[in-house]
PDB file of N, CA and C in Angstrom:
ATOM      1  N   UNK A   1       4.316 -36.011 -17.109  1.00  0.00           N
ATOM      2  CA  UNK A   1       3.502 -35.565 -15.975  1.00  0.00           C
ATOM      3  C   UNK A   1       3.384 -34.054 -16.032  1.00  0.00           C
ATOM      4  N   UNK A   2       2.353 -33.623 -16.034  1.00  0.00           N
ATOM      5  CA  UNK A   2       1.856 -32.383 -15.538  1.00  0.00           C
ATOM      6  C   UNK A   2       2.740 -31.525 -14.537  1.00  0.00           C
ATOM      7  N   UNK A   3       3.626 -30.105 -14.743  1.00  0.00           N
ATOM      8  CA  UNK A   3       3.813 -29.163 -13.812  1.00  0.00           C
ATOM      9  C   UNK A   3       2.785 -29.386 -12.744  1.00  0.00           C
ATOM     10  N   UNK A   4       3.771 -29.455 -11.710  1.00  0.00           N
ATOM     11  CA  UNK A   4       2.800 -28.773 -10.407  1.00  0.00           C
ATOM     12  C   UNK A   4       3.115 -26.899 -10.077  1.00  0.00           C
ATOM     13  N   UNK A   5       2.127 -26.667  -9.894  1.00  0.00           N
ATOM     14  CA  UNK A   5       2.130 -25.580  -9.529  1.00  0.00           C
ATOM     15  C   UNK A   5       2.583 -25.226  -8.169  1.00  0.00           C
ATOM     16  N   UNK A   6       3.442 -23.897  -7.708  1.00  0.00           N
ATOM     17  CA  UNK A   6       3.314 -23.262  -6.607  1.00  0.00           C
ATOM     18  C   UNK A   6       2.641 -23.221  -5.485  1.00  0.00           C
ATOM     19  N   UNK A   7       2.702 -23.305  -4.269  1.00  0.00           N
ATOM     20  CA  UNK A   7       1.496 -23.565  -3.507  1.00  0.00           C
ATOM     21  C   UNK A   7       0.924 -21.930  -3.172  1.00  0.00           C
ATOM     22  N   UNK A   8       0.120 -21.106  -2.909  1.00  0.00           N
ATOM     23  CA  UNK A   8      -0.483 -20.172  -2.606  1.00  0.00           C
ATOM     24  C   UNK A   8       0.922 -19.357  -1.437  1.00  0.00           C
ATOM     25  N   UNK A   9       1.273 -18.560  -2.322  1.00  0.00           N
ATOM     26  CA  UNK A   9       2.332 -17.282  -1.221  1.00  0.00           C
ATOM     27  C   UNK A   9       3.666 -18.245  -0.769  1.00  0.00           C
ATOM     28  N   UNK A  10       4.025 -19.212  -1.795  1.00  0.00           N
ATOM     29  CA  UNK A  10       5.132 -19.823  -1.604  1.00  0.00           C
ATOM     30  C   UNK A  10       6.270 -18.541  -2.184  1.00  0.00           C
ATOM     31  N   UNK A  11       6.730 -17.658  -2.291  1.00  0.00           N
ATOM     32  CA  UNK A  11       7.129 -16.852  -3.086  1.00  0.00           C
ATOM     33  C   UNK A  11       6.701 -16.041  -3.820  1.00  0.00           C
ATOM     34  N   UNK A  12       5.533 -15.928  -3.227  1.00  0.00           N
ATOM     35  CA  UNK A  12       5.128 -15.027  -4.306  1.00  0.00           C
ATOM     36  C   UNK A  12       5.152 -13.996  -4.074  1.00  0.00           C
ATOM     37  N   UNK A  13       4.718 -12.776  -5.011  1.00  0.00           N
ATOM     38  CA  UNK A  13       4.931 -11.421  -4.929  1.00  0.00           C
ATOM     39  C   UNK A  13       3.776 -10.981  -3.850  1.00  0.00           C
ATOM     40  N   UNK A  14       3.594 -10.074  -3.277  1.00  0.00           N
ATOM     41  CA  UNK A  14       2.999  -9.388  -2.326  1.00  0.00           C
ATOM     42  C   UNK A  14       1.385  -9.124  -3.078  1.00  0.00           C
ATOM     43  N   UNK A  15       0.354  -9.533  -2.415  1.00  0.00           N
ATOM     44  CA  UNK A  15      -0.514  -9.245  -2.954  1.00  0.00           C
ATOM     45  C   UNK A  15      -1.445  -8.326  -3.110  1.00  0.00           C
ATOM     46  N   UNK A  16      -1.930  -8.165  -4.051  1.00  0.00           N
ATOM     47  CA  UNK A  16      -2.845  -6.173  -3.968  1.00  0.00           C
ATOM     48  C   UNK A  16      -3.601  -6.121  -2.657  1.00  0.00           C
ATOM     49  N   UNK A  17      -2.828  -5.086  -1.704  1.00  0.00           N
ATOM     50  CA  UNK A  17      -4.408  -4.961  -1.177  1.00  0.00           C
ATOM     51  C   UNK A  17      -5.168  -3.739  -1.294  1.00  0.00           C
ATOM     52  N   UNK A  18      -6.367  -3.973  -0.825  1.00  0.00           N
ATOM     53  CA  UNK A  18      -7.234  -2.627  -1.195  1.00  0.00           C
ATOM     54  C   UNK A  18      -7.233  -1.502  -0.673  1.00  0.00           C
ATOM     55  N   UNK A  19      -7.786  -0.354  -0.505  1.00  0.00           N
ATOM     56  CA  UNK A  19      -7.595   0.947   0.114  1.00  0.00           C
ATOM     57  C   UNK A  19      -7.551   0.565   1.396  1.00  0.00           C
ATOM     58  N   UNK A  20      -8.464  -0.324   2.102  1.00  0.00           N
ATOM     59  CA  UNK A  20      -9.198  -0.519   3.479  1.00  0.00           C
ATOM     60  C   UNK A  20      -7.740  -1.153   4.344  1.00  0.00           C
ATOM     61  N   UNK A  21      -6.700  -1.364   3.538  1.00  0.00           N
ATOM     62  CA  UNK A  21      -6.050  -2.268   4.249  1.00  0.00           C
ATOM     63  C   UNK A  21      -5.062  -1.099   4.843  1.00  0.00           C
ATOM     64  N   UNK A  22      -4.689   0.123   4.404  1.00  0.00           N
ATOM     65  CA  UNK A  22      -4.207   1.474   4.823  1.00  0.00           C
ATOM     66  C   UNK A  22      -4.830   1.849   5.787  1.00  0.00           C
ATOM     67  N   UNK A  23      -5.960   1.937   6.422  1.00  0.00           N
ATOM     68  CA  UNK A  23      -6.738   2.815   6.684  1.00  0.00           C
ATOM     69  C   UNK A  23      -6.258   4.824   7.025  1.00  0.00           C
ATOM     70  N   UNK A  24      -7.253   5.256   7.431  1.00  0.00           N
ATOM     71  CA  UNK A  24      -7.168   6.645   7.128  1.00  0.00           C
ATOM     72  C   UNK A  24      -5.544   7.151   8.220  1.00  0.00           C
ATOM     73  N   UNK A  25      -6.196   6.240   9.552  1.00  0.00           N
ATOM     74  CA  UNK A  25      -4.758   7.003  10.678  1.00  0.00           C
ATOM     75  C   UNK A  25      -3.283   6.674  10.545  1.00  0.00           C
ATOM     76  N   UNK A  26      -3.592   5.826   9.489  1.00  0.00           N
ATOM     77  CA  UNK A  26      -2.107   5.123   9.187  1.00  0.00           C
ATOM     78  C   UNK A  26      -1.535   6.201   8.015  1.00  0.00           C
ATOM     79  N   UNK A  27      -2.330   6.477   7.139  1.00  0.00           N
ATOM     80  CA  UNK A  27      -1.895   7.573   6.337  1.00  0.00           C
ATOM     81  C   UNK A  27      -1.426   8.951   6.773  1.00  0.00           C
ATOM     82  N   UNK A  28      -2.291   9.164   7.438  1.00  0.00           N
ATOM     83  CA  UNK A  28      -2.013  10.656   8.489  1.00  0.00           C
ATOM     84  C   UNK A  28      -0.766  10.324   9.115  1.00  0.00           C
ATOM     85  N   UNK A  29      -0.840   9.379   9.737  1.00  0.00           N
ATOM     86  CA  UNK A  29       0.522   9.156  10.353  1.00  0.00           C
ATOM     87  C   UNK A  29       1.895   9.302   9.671  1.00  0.00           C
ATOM     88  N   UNK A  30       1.831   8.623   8.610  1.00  0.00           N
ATOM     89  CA  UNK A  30       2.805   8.976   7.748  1.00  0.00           C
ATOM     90  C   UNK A  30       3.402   9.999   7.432  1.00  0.00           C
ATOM     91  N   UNK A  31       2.218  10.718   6.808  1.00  0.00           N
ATOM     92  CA  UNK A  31       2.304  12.042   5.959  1.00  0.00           C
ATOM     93  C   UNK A  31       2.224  12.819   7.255  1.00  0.00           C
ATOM     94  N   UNK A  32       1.957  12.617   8.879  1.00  0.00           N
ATOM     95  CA  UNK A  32       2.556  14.000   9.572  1.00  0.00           C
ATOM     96  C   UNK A  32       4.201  13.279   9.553  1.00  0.00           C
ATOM     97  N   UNK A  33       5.170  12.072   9.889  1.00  0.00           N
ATOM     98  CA  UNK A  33       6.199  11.794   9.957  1.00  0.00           C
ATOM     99  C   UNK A  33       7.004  12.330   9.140  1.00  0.00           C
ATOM    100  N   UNK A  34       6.226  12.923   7.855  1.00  0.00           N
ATOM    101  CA  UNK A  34       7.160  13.334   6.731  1.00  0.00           C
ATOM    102  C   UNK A  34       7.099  14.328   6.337  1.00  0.00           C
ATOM    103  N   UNK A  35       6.272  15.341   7.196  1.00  0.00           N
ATOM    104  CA  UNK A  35       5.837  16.446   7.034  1.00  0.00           C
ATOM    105  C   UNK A  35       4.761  16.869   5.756  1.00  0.00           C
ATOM    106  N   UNK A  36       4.122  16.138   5.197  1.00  0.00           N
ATOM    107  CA  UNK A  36       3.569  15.720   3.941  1.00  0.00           C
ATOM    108  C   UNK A  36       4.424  15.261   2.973  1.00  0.00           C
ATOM    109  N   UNK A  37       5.168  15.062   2.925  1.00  0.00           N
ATOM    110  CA  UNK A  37       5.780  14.484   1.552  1.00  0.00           C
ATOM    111  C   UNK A  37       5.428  12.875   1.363  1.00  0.00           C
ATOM    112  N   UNK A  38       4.826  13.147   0.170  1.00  0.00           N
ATOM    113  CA  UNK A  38       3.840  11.537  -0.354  1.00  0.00           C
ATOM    114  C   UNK A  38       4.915  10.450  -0.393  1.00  0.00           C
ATOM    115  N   UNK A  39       5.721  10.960  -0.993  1.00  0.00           N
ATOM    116  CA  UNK A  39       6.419   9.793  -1.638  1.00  0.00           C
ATOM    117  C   UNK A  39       7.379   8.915  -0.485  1.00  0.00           C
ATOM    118  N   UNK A  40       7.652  10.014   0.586  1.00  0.00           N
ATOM    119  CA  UNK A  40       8.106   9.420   1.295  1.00  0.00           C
ATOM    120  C   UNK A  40       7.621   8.616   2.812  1.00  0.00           C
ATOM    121  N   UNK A  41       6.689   9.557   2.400  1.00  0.00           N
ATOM    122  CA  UNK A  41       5.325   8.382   2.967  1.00  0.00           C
ATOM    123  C   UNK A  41       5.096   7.267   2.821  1.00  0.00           C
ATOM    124  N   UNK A  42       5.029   6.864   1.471  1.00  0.00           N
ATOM    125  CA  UNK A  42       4.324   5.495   0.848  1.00  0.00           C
ATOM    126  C   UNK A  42       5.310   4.750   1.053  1.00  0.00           C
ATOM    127  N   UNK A  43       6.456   5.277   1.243  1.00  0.00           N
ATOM    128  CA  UNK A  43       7.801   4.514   1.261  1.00  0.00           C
ATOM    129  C   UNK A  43       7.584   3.487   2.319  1.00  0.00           C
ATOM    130  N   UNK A  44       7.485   4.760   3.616  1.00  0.00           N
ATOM    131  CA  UNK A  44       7.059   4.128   5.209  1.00  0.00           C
ATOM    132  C   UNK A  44       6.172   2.810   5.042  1.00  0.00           C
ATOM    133  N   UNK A  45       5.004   3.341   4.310  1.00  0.00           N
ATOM    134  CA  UNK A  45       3.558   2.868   3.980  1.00  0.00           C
ATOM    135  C   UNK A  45       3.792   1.256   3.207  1.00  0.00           C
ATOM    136  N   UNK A  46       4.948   1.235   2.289  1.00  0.00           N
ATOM    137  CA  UNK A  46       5.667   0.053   1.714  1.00  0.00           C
ATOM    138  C   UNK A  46       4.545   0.098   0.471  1.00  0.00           C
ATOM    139  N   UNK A  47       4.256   1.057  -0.161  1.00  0.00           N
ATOM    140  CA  UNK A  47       3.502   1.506  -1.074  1.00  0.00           C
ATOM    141  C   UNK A  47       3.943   2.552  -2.392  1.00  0.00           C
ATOM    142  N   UNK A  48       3.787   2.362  -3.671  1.00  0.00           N
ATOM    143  CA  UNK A  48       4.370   3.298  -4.123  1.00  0.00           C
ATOM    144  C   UNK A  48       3.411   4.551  -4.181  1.00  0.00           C
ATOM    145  N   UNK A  49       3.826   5.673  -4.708  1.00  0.00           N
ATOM    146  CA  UNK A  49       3.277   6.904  -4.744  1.00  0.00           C
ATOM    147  C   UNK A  49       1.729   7.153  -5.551  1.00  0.00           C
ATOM    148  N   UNK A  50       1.824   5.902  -6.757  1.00  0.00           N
ATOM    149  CA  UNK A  50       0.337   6.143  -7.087  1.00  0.00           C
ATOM    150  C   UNK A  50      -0.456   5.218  -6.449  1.00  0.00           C
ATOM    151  N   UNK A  51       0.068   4.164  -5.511  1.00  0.00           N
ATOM    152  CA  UNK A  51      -1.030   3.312  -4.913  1.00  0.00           C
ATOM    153  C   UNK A  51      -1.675   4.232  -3.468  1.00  0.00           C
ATOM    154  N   UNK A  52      -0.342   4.695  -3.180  1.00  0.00           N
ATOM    155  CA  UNK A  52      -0.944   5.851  -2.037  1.00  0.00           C
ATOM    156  C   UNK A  52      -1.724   7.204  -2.618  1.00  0.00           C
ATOM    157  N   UNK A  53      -1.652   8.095  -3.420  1.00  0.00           N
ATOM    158  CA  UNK A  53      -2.453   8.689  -4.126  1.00  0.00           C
ATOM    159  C   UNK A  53      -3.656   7.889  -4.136  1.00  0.00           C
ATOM    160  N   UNK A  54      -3.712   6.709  -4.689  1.00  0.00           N
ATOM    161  CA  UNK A  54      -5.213   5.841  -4.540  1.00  0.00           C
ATOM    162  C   UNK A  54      -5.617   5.870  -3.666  1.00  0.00           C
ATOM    163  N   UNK A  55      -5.030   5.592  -2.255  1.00  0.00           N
ATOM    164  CA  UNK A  55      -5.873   5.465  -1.190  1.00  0.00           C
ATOM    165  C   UNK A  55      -6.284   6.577  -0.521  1.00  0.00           C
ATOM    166  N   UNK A  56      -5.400   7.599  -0.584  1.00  0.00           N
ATOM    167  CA  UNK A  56      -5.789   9.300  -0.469  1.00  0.00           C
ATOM    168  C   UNK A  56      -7.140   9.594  -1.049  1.00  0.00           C
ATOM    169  N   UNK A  57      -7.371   9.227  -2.037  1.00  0.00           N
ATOM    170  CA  UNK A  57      -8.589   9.289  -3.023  1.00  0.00           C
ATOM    171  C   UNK A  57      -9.940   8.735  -2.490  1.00  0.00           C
ATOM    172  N   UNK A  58      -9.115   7.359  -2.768  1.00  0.00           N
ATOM    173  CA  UNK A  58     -10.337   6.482  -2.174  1.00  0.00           C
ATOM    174  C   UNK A  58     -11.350   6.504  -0.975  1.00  0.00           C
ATOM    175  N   UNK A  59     -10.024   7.316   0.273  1.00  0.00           N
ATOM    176  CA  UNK A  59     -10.740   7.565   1.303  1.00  0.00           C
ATOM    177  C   UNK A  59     -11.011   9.094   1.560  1.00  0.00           C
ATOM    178  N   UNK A  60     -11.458   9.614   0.780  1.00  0.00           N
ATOM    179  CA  UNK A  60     -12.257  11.040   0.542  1.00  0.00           C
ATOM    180  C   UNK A  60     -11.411  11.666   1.537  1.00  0.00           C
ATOM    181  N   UNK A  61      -9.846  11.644   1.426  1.00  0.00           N
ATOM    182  CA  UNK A  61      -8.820  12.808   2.129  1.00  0.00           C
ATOM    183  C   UNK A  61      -8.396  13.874   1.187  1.00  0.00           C
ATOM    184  N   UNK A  62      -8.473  14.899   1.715  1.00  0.00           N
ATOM    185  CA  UNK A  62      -7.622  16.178   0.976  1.00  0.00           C
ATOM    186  C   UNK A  62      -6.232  16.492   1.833  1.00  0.00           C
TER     187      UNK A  62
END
């Protein structure tokens, strides 16, 4: 008999989401909590440092 497969997010790993799912005030928020420091931002954010860099990007922030 055929493996059955997993059912959808039975364990599974966390799935990508896209910039939109950060949005902009959630970032700000962060990065004022941490005084800018990214990394410990993304931490908050449950993001690592280049996915947050991405979304910094993505959403035309300097």
């Amino acid at each position: 008999a055929p493996a059955q497969l997993a059912a959808p997010g039975a364990g599974a790993v966390r799935p990508y989401l896209p910039a939109q799912s950060h949005d902009r005030q959630q970032i700000e928020q962060a990065l004022a909590q941490t005084h800018g420091n990214k990394s410990r931002a993304a931490q908050l954010l449950g993001l690592t440092l280049r996915q947050l860099n991405y979304r910094i990007k993505r959403l035309e922030m300097t």
